[in-house]
Each structure stands twice: as structure tokens, then as C-alpha cells.
C-alpha atoms as a PDB file:
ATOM      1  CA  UNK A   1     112.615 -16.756 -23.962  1.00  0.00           C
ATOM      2  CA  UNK A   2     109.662 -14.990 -22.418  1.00  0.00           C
ATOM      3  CA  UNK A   3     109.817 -14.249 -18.783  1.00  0.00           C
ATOM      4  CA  UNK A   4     107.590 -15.337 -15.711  1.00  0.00           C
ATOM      5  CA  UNK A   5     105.877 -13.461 -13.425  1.00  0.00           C
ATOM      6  CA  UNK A   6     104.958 -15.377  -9.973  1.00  0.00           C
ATOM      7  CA  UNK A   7     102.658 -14.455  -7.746  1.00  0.00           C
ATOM      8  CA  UNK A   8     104.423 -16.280  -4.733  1.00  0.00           C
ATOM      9  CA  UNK A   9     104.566 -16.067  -0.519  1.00  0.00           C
ATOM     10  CA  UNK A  10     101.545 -18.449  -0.233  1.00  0.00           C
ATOM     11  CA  UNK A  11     103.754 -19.541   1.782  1.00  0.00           C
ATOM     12  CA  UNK A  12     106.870 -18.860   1.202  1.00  0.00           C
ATOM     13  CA  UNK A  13     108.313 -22.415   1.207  1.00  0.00           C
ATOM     14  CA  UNK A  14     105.924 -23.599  -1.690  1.00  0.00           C
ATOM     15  CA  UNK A  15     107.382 -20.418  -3.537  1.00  0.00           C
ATOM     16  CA  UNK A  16     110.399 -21.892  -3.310  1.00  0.00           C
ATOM     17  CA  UNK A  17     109.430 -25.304  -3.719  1.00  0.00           C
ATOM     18  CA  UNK A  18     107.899 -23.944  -6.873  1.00  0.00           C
ATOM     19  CA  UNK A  19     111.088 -22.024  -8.420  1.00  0.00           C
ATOM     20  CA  UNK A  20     113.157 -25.186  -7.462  1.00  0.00           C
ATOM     21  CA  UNK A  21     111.053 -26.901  -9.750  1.00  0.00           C
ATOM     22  CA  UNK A  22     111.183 -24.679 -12.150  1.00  0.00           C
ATOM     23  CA  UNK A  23     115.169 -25.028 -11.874  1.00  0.00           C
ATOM     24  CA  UNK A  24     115.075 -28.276 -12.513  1.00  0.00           C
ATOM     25  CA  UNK A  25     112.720 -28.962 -15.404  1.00  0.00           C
ATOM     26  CA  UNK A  26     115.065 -25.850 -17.206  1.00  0.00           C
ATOM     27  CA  UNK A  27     118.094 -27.286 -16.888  1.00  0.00           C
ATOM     28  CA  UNK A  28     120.250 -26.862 -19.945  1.00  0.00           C
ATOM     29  CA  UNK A  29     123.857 -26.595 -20.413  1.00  0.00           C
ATOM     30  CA  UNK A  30     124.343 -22.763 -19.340  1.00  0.00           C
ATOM     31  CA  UNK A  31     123.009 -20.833 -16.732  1.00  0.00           C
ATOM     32  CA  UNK A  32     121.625 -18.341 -19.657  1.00  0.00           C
ATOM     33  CA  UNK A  33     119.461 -21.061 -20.535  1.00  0.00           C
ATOM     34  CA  UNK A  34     117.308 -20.912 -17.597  1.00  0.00           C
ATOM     35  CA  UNK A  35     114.201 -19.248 -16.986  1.00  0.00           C
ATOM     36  CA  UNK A  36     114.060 -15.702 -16.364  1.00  0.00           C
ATOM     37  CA  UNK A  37     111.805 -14.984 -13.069  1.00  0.00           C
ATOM     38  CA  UNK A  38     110.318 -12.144 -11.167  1.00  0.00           C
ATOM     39  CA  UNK A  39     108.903 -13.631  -8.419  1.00  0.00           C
ATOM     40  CA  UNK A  40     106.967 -11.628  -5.733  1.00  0.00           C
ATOM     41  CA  UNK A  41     106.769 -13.550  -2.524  1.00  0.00           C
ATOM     42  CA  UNK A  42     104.103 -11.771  -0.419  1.00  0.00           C
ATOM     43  CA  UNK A  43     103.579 -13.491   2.824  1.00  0.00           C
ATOM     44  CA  UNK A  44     101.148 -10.699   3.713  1.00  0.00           C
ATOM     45  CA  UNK A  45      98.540 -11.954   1.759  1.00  0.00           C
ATOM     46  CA  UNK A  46      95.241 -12.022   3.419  1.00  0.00           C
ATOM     47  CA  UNK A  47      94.432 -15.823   4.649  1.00  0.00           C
ATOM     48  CA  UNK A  48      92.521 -17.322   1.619  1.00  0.00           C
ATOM     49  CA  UNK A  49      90.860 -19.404   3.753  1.00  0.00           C
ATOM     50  CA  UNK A  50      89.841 -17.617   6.515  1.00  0.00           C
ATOM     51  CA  UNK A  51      88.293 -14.935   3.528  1.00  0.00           C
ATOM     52  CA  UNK A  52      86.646 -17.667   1.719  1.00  0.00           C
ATOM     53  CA  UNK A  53      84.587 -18.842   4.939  1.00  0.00           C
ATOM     54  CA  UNK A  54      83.990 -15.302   5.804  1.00  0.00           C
ATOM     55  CA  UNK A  55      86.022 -15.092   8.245  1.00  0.00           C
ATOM     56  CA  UNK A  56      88.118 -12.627   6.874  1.00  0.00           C
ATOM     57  CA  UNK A  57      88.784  -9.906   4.033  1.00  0.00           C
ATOM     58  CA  UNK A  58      89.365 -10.521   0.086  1.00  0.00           C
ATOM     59  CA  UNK A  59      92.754 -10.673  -0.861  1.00  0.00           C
ATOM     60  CA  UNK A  60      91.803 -10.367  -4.403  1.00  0.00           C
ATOM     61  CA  UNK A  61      92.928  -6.644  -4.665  1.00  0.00           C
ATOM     62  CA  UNK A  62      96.322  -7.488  -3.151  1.00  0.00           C
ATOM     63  CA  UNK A  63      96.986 -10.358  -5.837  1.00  0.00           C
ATOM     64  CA  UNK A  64      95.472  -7.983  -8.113  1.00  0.00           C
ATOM     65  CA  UNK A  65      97.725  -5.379  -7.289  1.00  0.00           C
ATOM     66  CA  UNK A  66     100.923  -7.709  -7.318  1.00  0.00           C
ATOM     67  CA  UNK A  67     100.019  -9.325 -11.078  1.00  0.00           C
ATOM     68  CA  UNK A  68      99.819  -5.552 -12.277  1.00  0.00           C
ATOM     69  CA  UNK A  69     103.583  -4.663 -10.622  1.00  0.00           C
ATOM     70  CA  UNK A  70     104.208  -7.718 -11.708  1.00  0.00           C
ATOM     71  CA  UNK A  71     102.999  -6.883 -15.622  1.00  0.00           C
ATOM     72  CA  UNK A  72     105.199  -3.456 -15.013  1.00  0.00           C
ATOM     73  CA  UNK A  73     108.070  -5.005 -14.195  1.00  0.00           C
ATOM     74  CA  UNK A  74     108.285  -7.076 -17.131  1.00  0.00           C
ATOM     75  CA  UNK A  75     106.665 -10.448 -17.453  1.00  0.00           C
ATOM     76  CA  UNK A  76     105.443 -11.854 -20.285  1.00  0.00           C
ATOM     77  CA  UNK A  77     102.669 -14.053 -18.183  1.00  0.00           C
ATOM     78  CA  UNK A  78     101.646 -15.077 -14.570  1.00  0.00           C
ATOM     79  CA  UNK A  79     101.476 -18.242 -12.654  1.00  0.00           C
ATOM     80  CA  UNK A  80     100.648 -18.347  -8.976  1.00  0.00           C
ATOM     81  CA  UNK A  81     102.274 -20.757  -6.679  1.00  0.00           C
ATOM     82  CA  UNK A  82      98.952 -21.224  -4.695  1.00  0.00           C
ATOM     83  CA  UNK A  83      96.105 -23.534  -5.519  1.00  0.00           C
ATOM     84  CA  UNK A  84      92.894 -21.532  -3.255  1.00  0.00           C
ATOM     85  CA  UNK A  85      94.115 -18.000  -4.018  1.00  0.00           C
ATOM     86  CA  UNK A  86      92.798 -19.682  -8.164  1.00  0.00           C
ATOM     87  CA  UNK A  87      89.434 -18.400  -6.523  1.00  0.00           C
ATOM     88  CA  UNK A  88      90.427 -14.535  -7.113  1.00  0.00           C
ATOM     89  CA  UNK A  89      91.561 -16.016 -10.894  1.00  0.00           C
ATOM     90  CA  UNK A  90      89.106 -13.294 -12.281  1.00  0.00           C
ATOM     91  CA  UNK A  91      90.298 -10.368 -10.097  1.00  0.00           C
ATOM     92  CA  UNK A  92      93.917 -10.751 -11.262  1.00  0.00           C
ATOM     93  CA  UNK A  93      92.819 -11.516 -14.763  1.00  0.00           C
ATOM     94  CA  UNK A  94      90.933  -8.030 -14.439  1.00  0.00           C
ATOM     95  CA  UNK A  95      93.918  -6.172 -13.434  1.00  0.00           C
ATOM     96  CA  UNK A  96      96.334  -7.492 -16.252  1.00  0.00           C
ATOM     97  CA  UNK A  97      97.076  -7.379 -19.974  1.00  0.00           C
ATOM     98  CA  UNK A  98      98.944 -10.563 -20.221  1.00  0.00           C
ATOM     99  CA  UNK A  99      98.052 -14.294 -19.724  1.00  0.00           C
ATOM    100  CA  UNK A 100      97.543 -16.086 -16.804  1.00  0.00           C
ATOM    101  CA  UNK A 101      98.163 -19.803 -16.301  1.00  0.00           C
ATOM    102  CA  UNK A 102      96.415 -21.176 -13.842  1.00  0.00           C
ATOM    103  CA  UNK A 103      97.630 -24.419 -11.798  1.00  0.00           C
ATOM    104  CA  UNK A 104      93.897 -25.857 -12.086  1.00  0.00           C
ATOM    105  CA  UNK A 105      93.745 -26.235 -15.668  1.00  0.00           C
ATOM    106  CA  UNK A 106      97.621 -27.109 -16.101  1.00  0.00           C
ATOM    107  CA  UNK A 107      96.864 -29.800 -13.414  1.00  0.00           C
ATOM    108  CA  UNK A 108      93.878 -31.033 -15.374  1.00  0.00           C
ATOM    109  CA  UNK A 109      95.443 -31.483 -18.694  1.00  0.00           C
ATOM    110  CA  UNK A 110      98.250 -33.174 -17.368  1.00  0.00           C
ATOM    111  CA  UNK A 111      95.675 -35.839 -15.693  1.00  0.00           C
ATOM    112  CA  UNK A 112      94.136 -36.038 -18.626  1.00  0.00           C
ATOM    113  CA  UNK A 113      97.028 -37.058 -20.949  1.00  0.00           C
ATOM    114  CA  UNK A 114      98.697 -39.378 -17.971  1.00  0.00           C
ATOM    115  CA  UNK A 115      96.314 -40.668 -16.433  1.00  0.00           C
ATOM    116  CA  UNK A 116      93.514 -40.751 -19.168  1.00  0.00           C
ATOM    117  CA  UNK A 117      91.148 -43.564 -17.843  1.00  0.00           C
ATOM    118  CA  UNK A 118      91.199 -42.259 -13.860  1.00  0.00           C
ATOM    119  CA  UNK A 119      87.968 -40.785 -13.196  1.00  0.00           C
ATOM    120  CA  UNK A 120      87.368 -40.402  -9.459  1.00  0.00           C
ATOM    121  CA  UNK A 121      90.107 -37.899  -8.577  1.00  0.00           C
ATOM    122  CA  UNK A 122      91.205 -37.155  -4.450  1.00  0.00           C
ATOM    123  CA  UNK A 123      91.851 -34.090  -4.149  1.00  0.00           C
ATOM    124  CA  UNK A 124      94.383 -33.058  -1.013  1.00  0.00           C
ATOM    125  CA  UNK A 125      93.181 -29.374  -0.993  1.00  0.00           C
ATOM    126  CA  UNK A 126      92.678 -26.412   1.865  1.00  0.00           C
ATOM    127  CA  UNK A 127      89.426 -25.865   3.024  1.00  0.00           C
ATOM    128  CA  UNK A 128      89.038 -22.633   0.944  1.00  0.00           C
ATOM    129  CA  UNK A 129      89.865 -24.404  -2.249  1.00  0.00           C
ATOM    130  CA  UNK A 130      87.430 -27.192  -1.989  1.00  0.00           C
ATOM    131  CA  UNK A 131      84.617 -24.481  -0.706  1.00  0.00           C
ATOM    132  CA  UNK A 132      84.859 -22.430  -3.833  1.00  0.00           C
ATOM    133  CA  UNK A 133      85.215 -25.760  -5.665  1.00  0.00           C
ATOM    134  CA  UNK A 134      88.496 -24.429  -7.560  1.00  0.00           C
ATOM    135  CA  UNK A 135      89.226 -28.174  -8.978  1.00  0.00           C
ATOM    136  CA  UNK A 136      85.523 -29.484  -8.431  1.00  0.00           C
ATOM    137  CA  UNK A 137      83.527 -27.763 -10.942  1.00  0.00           C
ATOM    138  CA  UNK A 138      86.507 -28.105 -14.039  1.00  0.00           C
ATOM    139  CA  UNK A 139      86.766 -31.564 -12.972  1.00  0.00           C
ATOM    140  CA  UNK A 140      83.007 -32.155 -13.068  1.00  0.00           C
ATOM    141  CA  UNK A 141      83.135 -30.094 -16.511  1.00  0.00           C
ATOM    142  CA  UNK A 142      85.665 -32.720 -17.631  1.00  0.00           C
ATOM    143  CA  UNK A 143      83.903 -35.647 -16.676  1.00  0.00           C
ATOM    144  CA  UNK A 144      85.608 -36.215 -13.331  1.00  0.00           C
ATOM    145  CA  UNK A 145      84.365 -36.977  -9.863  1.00  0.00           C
ATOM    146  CA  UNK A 146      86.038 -35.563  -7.127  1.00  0.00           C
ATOM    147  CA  UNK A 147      86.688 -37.503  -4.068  1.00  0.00           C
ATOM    148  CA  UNK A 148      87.210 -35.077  -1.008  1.00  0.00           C
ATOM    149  CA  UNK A 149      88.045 -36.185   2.969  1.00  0.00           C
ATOM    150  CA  UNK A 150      84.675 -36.053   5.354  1.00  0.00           C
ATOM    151  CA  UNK A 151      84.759 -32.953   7.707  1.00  0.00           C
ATOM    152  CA  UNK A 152      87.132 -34.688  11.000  1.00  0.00           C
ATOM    153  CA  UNK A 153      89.833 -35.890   8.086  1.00  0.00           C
ATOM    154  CA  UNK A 154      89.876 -32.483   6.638  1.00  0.00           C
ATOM    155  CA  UNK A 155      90.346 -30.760  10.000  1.00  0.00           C
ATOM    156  CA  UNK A 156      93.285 -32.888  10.628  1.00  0.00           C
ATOM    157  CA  UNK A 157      94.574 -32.023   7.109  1.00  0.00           C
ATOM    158  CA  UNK A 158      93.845 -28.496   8.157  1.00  0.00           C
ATOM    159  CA  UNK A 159      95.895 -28.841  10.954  1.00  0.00           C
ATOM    160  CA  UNK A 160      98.945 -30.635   8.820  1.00  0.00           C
ATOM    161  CA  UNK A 161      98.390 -27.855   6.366  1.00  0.00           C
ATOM    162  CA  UNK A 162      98.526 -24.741   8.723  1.00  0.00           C
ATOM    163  CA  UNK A 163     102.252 -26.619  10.749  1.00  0.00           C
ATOM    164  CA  UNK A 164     103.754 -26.729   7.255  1.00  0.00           C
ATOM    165  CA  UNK A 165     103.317 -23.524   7.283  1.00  0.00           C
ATOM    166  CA  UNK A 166     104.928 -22.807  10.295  1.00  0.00           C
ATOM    167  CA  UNK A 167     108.069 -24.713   9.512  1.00  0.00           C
ATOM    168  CA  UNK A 168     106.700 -27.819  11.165  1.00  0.00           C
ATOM    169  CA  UNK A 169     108.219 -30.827   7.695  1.00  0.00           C
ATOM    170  CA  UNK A 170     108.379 -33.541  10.670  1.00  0.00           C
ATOM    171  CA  UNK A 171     107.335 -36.950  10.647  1.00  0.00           C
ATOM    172  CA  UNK A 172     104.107 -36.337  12.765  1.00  0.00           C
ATOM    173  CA  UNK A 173     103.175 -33.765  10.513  1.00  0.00           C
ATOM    174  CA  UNK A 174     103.583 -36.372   7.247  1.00  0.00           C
ATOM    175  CA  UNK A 175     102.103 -38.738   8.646  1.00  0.00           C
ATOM    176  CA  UNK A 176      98.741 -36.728   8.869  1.00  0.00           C
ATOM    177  CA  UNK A 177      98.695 -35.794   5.309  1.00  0.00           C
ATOM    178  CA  UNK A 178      99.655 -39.627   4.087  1.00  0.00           C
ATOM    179  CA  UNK A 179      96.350 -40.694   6.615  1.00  0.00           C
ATOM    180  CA  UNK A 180      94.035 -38.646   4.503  1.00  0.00           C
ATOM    181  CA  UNK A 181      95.733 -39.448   1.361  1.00  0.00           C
ATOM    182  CA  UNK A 182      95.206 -43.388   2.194  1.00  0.00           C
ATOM    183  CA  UNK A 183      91.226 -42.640   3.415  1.00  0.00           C
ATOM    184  CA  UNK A 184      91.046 -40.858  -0.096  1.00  0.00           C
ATOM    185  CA  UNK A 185      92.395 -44.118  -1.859  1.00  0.00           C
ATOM    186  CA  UNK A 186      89.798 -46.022   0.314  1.00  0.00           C
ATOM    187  CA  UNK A 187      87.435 -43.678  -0.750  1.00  0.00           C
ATOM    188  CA  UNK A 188      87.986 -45.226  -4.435  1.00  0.00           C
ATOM    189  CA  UNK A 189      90.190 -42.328  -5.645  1.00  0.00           C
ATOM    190  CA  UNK A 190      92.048 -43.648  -8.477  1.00  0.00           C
ATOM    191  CA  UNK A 191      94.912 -40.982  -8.488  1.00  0.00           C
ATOM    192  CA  UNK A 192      95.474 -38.252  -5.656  1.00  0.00           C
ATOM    193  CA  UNK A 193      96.008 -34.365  -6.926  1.00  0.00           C
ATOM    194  CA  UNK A 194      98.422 -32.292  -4.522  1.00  0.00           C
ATOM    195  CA  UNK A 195      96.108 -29.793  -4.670  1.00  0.00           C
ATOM    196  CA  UNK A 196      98.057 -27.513  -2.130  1.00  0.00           C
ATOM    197  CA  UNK A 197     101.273 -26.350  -2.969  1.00  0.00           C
ATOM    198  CA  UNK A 198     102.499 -27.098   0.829  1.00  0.00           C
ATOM    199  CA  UNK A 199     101.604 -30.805   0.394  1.00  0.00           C
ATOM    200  CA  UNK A 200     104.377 -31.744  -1.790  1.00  0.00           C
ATOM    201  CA  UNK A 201     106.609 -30.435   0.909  1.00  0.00           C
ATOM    202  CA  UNK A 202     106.179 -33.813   2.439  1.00  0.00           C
ATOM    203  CA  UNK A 203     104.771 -35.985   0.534  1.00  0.00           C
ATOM    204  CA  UNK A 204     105.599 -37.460  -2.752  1.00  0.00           C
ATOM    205  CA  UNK A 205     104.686 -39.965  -5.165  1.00  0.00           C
ATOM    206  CA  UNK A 206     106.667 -42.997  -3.638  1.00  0.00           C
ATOM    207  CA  UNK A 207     104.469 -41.885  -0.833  1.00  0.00           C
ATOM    208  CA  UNK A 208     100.697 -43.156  -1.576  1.00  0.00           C
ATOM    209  CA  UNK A 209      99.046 -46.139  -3.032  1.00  0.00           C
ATOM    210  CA  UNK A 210      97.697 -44.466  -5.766  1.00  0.00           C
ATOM    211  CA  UNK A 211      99.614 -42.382  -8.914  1.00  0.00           C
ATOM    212  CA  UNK A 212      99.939 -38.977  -7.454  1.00  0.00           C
ATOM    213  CA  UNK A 213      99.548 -35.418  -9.580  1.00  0.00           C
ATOM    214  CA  UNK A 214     101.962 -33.019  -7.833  1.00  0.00           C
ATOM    215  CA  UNK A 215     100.425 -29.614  -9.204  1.00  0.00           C
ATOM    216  CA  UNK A 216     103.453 -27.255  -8.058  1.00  0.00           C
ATOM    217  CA  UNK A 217     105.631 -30.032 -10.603  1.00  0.00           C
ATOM    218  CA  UNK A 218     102.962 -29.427 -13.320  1.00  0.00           C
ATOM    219  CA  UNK A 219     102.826 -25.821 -13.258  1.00  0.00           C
ATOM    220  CA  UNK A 220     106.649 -25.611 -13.230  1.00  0.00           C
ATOM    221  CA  UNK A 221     107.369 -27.942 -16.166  1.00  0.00           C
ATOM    222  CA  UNK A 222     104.412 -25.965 -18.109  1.00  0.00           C
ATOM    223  CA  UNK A 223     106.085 -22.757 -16.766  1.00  0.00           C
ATOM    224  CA  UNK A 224     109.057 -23.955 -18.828  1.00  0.00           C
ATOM    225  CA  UNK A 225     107.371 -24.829 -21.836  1.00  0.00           C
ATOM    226  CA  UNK A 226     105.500 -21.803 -22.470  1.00  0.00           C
ATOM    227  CA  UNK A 227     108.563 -19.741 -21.322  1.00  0.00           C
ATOM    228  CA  UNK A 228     110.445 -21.383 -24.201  1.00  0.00           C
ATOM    229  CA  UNK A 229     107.290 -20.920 -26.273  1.00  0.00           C
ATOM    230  CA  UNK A 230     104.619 -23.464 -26.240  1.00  0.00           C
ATOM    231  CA  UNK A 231     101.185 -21.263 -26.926  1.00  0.00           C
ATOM    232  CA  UNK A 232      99.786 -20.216 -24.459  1.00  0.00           C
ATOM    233  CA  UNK A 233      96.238 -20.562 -25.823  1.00  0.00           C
ATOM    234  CA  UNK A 234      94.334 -19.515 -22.710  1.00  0.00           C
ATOM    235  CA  UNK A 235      94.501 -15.513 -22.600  1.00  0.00           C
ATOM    236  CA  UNK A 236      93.568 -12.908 -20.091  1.00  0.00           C
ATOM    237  CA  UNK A 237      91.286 -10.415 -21.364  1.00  0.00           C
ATOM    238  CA  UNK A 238      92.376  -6.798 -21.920  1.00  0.00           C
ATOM    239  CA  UNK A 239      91.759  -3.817 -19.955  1.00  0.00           C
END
């Protein structure tokens, strides 16, 4: 079995959320038959979105720097529990001689093969993630159109997204993020993507009107697969 390497604290909850997740897709008769992971749950990660808007510094050379300790210390390949950090894909790619799995693509494929005849996709996403269009421009590679909230439905999303993060899991809070999920189905999305790893915190598929892609449940049934080994056939180059 190879072992994982997760590049985690973004926030800390979806981490967990994440390795949970992982727990549960791996279940087998012993405990030795789980996945082995090193996780590094780094809260202190720059704010992705504040960076991406220019509000604030990269943190690409901190998720750089934690995929290479993260390399050192053992793992086979990375995943990252976070859907906007994807946009520094390239900077941890740089830094490492192992593969890289990214949530995006994972997400994608697993649309594809489920949901094969959905084309215009909602996307519940960060601000930073839909900015540096980490699911638009596969999804418009792939044939798909992306459905996205108008500015006043994203703040409030924004504003769901960011209490999450604080601890806030009440029924105020949910109730934001099911109001922009229903103006995406309105919108004529055909299924949702939980493309923000604090989203399924709250809301799940019994949730919404339409089929819903959790992408934190995606990674971490991949994460098993290739851990049990399922080729990985996307590499990260070599330094």
C-alpha cells in the first residue's frame, strides 16, 4: 500500500472531514488495512483568497514547502484537502518528485462517469477559486458550462464560507449555502459540485434539488484507490 501525503489545515475541519472520508471508503477487516497518512494540517497558510484578489501574499511557497517535507517524510503522492489553494497546483508540482492528485480533475472524472449527460455544472466555490477559474477552464476543456452565483449570492456564500470556518455548522449558516445552491439549480445547473471542502460540512446530497458532487468524497475514495494501486497516470514532473 503506498502512503498519502496531505496537504491539510485549509481549514482544519475539512482536513478532518477529508481523513474521515478517507476512513470510511478504506474500511476493511483490520486496522492494518487502512490507509497510511501523513497529513500536515497548516492553518497558517496565507488566505488563498485574499492572495488571489491581491489582497494579500502567495502562499504558493508555503504549500510548496509542506509537499517537499511532505515528499521527505515519506509519501508516495499528494492530495490537498483544499479546492482554491489547486491555483498554486504548479508551485507544489515544482517543488516535488512524486505525483500530485488534484481534487479538480478527480472531481471531473467522477462527473463524467456519473453523471455523463449533465452539462451545465454549479459550482459552490470561494471567491479565489472561481477567479482563477480552477474548475472553469477544465470544465470548459471538457465540454462543460459552468454555472456560478451573481456577485450579492456569492458574498453571502462568502460570508457562510468564512463562519464555517470559524466553527459557526448552525442552521443559519446552512441555510445560506442551500439558498445559493437552489439559485444555482434555478440557474439551470443540472448537478451542483461542492467545490469547497467546507461546504460539505453542512450540506449534503439529501440537501439540494439537483445530484450533488461532494469533491472532499471524491478525492478520498480516489485517495484509496490509488493508495491500493490504481495508476496514477497523471505525474508531477521531476526536479
Amino acid at each position: 500500500m503506498l502512503t498519502v501525503g496531505v496537504l491539510g489545515g485549509m481549514g482544519p475541519a475539512a482536513t478532518i472531514d477529508f481523513m474521515a472520508k478517507v476512513l470510511a471508503a478504506g474500511q476493511g477487516a483490520r486496522e492494518q488495512d487502512q490507509v497510511r497518512l501523513i497529513v500536515d494540517s497548516n492553518p497558517g497558510v496565507l488566505d488563498r483568497n485574499a492572495a488571489l484578489r491581491g489582497a494579500g501574499a502567495s502562499p504558493g511557497p508555503e504549500l510548496a514547502a509542506m509537499a517537499r517535507g511532505l515528499e521527505g517524510a515519506g509519501a508516495d503522492f499528494l492530495v490537498m484537502a483544499c479546492n482554491t489553494a489547486h491555483a498554486w497546483q504548479d508551485s507544489i508540482e515544482a517543488a516535488i518528485s512524486i505525483p500530485f492528485v488534484s481534487i479538480v480533475d478527480e472531481t471531473l472524472d467522477w462527473l463524467a462517469s456519473h453523471h455523463p449527460a449533465a452539462r451545465r455544472i454549479g459550482l459552490l466555490a470561494a471567491d479565489g477559486c472561481l477567479e482563477a477559474g480552477v474548475y472553469q477552464g477544465p470544465m470548459s476543456a471538457r465540454g462543460l458550462e459552468p454555472i456560478v452565483a451573481s456577485p450579492p449570492d456569492q458574498a453571502l456564500f462568502m460570508d457562510a464560507l468564512y463562519r464555517v470556518k470559524a466553527g459557526d455548522l448552525s442552521a443559519g449558516t446552512k441555510a445560506i449555502m442551500l439558498h445559493v445552491a437552489a439559485v444555482l439549480v434555478g440557474q439551470g445547473a443540472e448537478v451542483l459540485i461542492a467545490a469547497c471542502t467546507e461546504v460539505p460540512l453542512l450540506v449534503g446530497p439529501k440537501d439540494v434539488t439537483a445530484p450533488l458532487v461532494d469533491a472532499t468524497e471524491v478525492l478520498a475514495l480516489r485517495t484509496v484507490a490509488y493508495a491500493n494501486g490504481a495508476p496514477i497516470t497523471r505525474q508531477a514532473p521531476r526536479r
